[in-house]
Protein backbone atom coordinates (compact mmCIF):
# COMPACT_ATOMS: atom_id res chain seq x y z
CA UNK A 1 114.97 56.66 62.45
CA UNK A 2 114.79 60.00 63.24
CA UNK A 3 117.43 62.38 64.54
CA UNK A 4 117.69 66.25 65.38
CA UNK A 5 118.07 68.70 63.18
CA UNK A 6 121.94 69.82 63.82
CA UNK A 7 122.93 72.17 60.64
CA UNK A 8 126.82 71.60 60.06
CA UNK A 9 129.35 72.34 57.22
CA UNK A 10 129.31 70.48 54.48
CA UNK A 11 131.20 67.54 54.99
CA UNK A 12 132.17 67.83 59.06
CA UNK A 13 129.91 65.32 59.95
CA UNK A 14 132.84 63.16 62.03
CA UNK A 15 132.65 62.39 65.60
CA UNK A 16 134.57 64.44 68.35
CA UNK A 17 136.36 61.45 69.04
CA UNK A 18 137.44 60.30 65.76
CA UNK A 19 138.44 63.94 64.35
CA UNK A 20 141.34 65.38 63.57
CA UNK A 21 139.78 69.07 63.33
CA UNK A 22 137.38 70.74 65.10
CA UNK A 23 135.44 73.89 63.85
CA UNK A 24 133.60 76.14 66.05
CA UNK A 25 131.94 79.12 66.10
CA UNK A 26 131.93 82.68 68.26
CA UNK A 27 128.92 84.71 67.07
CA UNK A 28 130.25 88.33 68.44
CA UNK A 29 130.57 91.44 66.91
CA UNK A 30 129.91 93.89 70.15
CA UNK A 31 132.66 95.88 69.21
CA UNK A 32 132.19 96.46 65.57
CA UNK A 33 132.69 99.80 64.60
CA UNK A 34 131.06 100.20 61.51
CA UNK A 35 128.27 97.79 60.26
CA UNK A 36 127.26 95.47 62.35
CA UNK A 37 126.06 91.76 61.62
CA UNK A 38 129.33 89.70 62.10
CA UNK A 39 127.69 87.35 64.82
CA UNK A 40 125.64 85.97 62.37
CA UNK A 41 128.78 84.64 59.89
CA UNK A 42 129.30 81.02 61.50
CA UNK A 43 125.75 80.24 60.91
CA UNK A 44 125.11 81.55 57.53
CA UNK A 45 128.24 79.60 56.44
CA UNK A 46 126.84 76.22 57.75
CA UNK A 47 123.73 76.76 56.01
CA UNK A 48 124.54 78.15 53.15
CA UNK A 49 127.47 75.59 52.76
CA UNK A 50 125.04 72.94 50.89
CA UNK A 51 125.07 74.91 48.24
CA UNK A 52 128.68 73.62 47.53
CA UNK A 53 130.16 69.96 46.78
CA UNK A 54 132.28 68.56 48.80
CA UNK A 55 134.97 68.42 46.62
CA UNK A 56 137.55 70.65 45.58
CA UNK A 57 138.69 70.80 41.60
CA UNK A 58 141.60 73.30 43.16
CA UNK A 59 143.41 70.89 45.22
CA UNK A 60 141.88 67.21 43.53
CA UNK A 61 140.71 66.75 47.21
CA UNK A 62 137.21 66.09 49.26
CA UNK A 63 135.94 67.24 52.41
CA UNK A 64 134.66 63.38 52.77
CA UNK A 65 137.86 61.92 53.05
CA UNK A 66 138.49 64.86 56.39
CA UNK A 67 137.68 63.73 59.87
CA UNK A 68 136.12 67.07 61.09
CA UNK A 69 133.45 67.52 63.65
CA UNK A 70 131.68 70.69 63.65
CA UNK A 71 130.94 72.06 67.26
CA UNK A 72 128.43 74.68 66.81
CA UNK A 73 128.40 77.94 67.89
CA UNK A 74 129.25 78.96 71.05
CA UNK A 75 126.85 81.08 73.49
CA UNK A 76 129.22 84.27 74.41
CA UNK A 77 128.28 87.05 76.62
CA UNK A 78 127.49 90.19 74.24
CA UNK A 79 127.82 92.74 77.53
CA UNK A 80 131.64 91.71 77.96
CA UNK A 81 134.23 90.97 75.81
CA UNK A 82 136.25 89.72 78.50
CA UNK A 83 134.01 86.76 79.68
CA UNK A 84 133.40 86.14 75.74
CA UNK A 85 137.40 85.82 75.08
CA UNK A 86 137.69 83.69 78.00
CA UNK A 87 134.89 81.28 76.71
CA UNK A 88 136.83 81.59 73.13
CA UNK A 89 139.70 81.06 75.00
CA UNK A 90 138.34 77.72 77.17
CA UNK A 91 136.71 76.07 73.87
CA UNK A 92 140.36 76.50 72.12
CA UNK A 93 141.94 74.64 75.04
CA UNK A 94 139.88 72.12 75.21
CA UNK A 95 140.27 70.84 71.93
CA UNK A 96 143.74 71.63 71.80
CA UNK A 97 144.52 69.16 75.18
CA UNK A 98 142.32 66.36 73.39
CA UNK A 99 145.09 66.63 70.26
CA UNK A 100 142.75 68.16 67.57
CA UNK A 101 143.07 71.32 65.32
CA UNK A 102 141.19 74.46 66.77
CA UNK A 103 139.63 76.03 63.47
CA UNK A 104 137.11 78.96 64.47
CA UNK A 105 134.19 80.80 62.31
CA UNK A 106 133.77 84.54 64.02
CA UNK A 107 132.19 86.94 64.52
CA UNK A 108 134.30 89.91 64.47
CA UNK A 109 137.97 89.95 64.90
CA UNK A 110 137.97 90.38 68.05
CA UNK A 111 137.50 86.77 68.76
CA UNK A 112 141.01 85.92 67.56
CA UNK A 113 142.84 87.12 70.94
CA UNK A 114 140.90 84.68 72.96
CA UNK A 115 142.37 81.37 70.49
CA UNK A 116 145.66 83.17 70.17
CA UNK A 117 145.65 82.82 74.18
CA UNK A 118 145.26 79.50 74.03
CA UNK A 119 147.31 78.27 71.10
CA UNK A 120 150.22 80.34 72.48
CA UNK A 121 149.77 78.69 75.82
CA UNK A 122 150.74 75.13 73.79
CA UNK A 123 153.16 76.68 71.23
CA UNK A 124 154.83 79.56 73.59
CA UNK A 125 157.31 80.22 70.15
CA UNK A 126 154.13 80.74 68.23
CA UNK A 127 154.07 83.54 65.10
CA UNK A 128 150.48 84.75 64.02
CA UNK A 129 150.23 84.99 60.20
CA UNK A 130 147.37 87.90 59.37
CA UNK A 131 145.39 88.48 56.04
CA UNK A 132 143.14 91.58 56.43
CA UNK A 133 142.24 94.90 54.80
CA UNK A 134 143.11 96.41 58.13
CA UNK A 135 145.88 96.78 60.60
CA UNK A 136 143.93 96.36 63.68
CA UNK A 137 146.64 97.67 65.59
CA UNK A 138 145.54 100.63 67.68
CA UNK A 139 146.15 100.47 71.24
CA UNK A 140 142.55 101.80 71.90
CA UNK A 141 139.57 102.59 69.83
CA UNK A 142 137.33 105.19 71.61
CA UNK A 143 138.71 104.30 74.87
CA UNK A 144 138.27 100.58 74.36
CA UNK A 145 141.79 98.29 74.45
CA UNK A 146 139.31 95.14 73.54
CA UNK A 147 138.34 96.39 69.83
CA UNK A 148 138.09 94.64 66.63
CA UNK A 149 140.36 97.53 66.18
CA UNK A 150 143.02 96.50 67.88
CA UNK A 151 143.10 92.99 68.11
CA UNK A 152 146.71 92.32 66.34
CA UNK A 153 147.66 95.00 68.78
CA UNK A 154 146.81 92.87 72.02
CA UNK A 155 148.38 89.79 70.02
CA UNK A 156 151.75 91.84 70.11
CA UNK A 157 151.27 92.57 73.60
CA UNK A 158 151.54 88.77 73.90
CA UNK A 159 153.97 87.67 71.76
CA UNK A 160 156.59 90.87 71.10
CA UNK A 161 158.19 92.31 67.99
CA UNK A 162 158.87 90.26 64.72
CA UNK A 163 156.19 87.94 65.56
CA UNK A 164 153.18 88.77 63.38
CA UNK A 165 153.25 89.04 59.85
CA UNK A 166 150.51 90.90 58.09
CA UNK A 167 149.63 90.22 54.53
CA UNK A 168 147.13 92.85 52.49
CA UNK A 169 146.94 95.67 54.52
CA UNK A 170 145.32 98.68 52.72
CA UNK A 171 143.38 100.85 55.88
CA UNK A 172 144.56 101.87 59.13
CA UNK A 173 145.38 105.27 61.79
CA UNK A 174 148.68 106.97 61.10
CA UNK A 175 149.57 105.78 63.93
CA UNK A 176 149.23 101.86 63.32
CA UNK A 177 151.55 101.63 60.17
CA UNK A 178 154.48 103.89 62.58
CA UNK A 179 153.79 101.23 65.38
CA UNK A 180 154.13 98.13 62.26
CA UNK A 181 157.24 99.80 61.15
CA UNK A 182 158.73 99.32 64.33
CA UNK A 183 157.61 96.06 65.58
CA UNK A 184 155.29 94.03 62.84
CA UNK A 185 155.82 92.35 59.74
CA UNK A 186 153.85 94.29 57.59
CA UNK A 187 153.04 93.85 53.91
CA UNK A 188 150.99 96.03 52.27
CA UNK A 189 147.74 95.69 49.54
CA UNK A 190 148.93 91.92 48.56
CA UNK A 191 150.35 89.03 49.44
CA UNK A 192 153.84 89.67 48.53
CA UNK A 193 156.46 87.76 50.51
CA UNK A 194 154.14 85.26 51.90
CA UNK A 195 155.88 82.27 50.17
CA UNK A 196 159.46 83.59 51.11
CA UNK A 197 158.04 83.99 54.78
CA UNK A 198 156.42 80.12 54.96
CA UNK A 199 159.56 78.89 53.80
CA UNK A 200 161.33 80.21 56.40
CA UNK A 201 159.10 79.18 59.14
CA UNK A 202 158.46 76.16 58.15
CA UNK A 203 162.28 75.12 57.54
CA UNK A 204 162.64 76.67 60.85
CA UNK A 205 159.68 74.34 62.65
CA UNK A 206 157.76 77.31 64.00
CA UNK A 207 154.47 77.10 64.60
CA UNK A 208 152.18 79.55 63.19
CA UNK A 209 148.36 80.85 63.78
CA UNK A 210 146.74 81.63 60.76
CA UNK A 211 143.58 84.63 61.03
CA UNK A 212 141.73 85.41 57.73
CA UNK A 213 139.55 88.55 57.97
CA UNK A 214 137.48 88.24 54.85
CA UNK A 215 137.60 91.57 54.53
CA UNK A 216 141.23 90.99 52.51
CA UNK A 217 138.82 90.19 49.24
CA UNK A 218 138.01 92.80 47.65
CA UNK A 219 134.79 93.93 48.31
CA UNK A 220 133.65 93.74 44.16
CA UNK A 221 133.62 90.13 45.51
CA UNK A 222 132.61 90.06 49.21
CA UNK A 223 130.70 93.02 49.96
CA UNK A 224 129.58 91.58 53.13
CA UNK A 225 131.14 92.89 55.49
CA UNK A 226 131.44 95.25 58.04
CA UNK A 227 133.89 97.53 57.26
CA UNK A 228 134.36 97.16 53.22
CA UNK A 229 137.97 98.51 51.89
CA UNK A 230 138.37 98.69 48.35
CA UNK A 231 141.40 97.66 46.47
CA UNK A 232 141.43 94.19 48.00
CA UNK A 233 143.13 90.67 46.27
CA UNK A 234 140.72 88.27 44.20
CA UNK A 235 139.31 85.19 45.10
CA UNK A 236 141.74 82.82 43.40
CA UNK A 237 144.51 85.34 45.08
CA UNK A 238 143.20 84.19 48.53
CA UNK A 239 143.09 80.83 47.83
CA UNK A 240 146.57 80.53 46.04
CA UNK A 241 148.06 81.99 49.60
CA UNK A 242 146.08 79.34 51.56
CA UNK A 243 147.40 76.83 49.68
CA UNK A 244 150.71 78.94 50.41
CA UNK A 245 150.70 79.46 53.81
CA UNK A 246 149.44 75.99 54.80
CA UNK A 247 152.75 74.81 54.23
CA UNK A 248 153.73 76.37 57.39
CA UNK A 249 153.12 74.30 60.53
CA UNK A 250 149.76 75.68 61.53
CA UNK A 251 148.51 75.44 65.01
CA UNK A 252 145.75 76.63 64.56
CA UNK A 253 143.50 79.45 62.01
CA UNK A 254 140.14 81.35 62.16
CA UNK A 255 138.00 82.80 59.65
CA UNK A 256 136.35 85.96 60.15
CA UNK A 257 134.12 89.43 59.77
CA UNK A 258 131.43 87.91 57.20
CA UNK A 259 128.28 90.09 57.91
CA UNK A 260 125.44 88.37 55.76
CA UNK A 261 122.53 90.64 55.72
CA UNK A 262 124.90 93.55 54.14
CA UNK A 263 124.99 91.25 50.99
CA UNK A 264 121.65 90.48 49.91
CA UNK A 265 122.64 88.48 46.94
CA UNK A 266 124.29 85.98 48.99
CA UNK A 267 127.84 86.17 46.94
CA UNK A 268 129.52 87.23 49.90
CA UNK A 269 128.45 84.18 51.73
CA UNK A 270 129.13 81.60 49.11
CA UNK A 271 132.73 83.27 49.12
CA UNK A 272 133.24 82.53 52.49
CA UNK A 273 131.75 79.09 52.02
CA UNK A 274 134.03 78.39 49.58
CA UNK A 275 137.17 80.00 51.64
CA UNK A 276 136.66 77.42 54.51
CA UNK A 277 136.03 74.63 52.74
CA UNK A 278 139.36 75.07 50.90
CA UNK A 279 141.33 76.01 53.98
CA UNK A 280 140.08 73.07 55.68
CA UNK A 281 141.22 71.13 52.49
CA UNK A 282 144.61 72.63 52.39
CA UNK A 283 145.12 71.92 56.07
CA UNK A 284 144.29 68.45 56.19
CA UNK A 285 146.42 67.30 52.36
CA UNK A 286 149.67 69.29 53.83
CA UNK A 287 150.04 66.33 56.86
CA UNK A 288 147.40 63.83 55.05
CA UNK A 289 145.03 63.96 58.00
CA UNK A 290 148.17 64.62 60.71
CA UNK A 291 147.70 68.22 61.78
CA UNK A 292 150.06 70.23 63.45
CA UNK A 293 149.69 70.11 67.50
């Protein structure tokens, strides 16, 4: 019999109804203000996915034995972030009110805010756990409050001070790592802290939003991206805090900022391949298949 041709990860091939995870995808980088190419990250890591197994020597674990279903990308406006966020923000509530994990594949940064909006809705205690190169905490960037730029900044307008906790941080204004000093959690070039912090929130039954701005790797490794920083943590860094943080009570987690075209050797793609798949793995072995919601 013949059926259509729906490209998926590796491995998230369950139904809607029977999964305990859904992944799904926001394609926008309209506010990228470097190199653009981040819309195309969800898709390139579904196809290029097949070029991995499905299990994981790292964790002794196999994406068969997860109940995901893979959603797709979404269709977002590209003229306003606004209406995309919203859509972001829709899609995240949806799957959070049938009881499944929210995982999304951006697109820029920028799509965070919208599944922080709805994941705080649920969890109203909720502290956002941030890996990137960059602060992302400017209250504008030319005149725009809705940046990649500033995304962790409209997060804190959200949540308030002592909330987010930001892990590799090596790029930013002046003016971000004053405002981080005052009301962030900042951590700077590594991951230093990280286990002391998931401790604590997890003792502490907090629930947590994980965002992971590939741009964290160092960019020897994952060139691919937008706005490359060097000086970034290793592979085998990134995945030894996933396996970290995922400890936590996570209620949710996006992956983000892989631009594929700006790596022509397709290394920075595989890397991101390989990030998801062991996120996804982490997730699901910390509860045994009963996520965090």
């Amino acid at each position: 019999m013949l059926y259509p041709n729906i490209e998926t990860f590796i491995g998230c091939e369950s139904s809607y109804e029977e999964a305990d995870m859904v992944l799904y995808g926001a394609p926008f980088d309209s506010t990228t203000s470097y190199r653009p190419g981040a819309r195309f990250g969800p898709a390139a890591i579904r196809h290029e996915s097949y070029g991995l197994e499905t299990f994981s020597p790292y964790q002794e674990a196999d994406l068969c034995d997860c109940r995901v279903f893979d959603s797709g990308d979404m269709e977002l406006c590209f003229g306003s972030s606004e209406a995309a966020l919203a859509d972001i923000e829709a899609r995240a509530e949806q799957i959070l009110s049938d009881g499944k994990f929210p995982l999304l594949l951006g697109g820029e940064h920028l799509v965070t805010l919208g599944a922080v909006r709805a994941v705080l809705k649920r969890h109203p205690d909720l502290h956002i756990i941030h890996f990137d190169a960059h602060a992302d905490l400017r209250d504008d960037y030319l005149g725009a409050g809705l940046s990649h730029a500033c995304v962790l900044r409209r997060c804190h307008d959200l949540m308030g001070d002592g909330r987010i906790h930001q892990f590799c941080i090596r790029s930013g204004d002046r003016s971000e790592f004053e405002f981080a000093k005052q009301h962030t959690d900042m951590h700077r070039f590594d991951f230093s802290g990280l286990e002391e912090l998931t401790k604590r929130l997890a003792k502490a039954g907090t629930p947590v939003y994980l965002t992971i701005d590939l741009d964290c790797l160092d960019p020897s490794c994952f060139p691919g991206t937008g706005t490359p920083e060097a000086g970034g943590v290793s592979f085998m860094e990134l995945l030894n805090a996933i396996r970290t943080v995922t400890k936590a009570n996570i209620a949710g987690a996006d992956i983000n900022e892989l631009a594929p075209m700006l790596d022509a050797s397709g290394v920075s793609t595989a890397a991101a391949c390989k990030v998801l798949r062991e996120l996804i793995l982490a997730l699901n072995i910390r509860d045994e298949g009963r996520l965090y919601r």
